[in-house]
C-alpha atoms as a PDB file:
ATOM      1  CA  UNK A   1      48.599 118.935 -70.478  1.00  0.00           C
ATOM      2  CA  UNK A   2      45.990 117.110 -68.501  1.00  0.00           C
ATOM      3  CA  UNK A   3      46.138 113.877 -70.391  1.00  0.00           C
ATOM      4  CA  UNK A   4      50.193 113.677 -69.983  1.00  0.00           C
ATOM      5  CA  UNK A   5      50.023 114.680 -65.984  1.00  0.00           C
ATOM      6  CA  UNK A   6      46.831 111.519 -65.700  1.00  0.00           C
ATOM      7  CA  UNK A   7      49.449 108.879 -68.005  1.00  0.00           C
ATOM      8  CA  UNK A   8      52.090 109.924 -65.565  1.00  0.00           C
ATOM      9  CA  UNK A   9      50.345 109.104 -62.469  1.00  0.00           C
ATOM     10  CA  UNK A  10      48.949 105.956 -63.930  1.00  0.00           C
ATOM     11  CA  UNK A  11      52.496 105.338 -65.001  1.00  0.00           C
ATOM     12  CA  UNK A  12      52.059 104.504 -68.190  1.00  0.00           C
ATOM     13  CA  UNK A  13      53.718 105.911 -71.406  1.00  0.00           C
ATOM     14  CA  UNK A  14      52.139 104.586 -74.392  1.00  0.00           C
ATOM     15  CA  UNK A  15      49.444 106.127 -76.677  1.00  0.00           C
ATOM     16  CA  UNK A  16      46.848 103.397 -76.766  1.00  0.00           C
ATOM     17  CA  UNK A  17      44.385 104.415 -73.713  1.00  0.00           C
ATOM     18  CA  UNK A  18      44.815 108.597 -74.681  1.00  0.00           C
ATOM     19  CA  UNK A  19      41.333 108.945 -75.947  1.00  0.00           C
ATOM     20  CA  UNK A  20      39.965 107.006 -73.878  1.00  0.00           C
ATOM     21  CA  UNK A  21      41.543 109.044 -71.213  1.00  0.00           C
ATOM     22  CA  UNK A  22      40.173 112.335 -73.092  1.00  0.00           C
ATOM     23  CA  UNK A  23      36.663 110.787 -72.568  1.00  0.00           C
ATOM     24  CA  UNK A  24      37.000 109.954 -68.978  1.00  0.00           C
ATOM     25  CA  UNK A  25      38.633 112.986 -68.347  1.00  0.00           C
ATOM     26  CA  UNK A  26      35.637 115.111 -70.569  1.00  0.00           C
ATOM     27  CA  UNK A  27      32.830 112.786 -68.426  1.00  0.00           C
ATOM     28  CA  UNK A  28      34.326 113.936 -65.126  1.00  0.00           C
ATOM     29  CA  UNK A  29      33.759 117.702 -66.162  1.00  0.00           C
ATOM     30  CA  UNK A  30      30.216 116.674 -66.738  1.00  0.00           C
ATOM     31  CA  UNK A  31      29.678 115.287 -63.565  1.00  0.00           C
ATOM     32  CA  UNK A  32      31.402 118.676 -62.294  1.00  0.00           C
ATOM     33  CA  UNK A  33      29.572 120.681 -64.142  1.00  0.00           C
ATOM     34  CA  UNK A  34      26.032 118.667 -63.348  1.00  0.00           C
ATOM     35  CA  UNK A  35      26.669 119.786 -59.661  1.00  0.00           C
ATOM     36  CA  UNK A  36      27.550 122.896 -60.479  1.00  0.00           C
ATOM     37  CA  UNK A  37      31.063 123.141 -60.776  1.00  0.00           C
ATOM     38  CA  UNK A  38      32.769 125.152 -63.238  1.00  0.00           C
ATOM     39  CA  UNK A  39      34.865 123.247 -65.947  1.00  0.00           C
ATOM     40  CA  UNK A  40      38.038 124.299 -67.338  1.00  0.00           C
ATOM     41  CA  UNK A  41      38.602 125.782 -70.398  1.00  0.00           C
ATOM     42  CA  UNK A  42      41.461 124.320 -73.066  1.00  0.00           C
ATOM     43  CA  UNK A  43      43.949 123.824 -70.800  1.00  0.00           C
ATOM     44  CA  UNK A  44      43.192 126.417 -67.648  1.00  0.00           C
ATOM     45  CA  UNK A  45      42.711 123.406 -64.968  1.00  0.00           C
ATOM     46  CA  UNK A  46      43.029 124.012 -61.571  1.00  0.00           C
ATOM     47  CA  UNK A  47      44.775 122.259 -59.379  1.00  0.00           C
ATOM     48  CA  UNK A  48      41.612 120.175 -57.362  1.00  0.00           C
ATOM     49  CA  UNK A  49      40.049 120.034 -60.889  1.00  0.00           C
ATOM     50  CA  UNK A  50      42.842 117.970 -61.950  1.00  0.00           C
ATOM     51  CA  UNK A  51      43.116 115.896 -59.149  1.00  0.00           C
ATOM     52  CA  UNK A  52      39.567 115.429 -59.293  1.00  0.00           C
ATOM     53  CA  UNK A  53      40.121 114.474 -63.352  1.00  0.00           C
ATOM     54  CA  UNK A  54      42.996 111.851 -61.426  1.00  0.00           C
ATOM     55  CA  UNK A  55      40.655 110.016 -59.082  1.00  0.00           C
ATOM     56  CA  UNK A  56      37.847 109.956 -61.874  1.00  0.00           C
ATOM     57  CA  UNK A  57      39.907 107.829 -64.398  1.00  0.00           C
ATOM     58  CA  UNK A  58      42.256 106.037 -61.588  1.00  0.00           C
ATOM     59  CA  UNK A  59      38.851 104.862 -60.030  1.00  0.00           C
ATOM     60  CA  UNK A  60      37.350 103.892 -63.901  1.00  0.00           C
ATOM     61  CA  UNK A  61      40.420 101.997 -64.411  1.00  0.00           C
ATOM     62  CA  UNK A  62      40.564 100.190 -60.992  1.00  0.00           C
ATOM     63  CA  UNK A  63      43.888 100.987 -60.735  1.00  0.00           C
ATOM     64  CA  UNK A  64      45.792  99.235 -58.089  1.00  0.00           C
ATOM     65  CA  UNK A  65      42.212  97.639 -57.562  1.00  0.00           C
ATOM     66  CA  UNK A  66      41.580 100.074 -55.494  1.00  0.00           C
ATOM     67  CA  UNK A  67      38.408 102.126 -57.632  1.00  0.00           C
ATOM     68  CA  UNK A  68      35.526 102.207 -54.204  1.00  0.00           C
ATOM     69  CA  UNK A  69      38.850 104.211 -52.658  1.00  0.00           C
ATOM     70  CA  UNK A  70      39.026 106.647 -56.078  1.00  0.00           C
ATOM     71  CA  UNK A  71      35.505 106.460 -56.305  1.00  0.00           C
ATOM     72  CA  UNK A  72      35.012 107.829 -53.290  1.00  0.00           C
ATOM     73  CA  UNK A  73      37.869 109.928 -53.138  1.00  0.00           C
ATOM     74  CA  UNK A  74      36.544 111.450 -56.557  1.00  0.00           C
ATOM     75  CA  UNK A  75      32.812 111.790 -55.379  1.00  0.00           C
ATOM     76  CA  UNK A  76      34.268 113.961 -51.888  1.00  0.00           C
ATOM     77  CA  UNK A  77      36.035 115.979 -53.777  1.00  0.00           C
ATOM     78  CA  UNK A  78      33.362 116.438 -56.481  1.00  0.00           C
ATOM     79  CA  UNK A  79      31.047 117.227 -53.448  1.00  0.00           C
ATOM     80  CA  UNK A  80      33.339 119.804 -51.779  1.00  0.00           C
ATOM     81  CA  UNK A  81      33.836 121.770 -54.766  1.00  0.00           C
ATOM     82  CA  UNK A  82      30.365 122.098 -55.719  1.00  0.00           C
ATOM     83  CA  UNK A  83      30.237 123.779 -51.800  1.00  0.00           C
ATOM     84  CA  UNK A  84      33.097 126.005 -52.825  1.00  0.00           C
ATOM     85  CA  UNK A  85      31.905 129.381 -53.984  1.00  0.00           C
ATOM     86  CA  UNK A  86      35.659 129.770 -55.770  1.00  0.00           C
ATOM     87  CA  UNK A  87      34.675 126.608 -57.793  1.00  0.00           C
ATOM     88  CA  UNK A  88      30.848 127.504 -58.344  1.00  0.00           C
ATOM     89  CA  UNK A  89      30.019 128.187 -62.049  1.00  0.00           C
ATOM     90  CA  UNK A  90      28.189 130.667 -60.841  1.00  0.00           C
ATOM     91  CA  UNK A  91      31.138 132.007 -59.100  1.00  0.00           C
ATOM     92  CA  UNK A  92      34.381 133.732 -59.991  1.00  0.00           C
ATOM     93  CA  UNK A  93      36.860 130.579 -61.075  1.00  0.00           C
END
């Protein structure tokens, strides 16, 4: 699950920041989606979509204090998978 793979990388283990994971994780498929990248259904994430789900909430959490380096990480990625026509919504994902 998406949620479990994000709480693993932010190493924690607890229950208390899972929704507001779900949100972060549901407003980086909107920003996807606004530049016209496809968005997973249920739980059929692709690999860059998840990491892209990863830098979103790492960079909203300032993790490490490093957020500019996941914001940025997260907006590149966001920008070369709107370019990619196998991540297009209009596309075959």
């Amino acid at each position: 699950m998406l949620r479990d793979d994000i709480k693993v990388s932010l190493r924690i283990s607890h229950t208390a920041l899972d929704d507001d994971i779900d949100r972060l994780t549901d407003e980086c498929f909107a920003e996807l989606e606004r530049v016209g990248v496809a968005v997973p259904n249920g739980e059929d994430v692709l690999p860059l979509q998840r990491a892209a789900a990863e830098l979103y909430v790492k960079w909203h959490y300032d993790w490490l204090n490093k957020g500019e380096q996941f914001r940025s990480g997260f907006e590149s990625l966001r920008d070369a998978l709107a370019l990619s026509s196998a991540y297009r919504s209009d596309g075959d994902v």
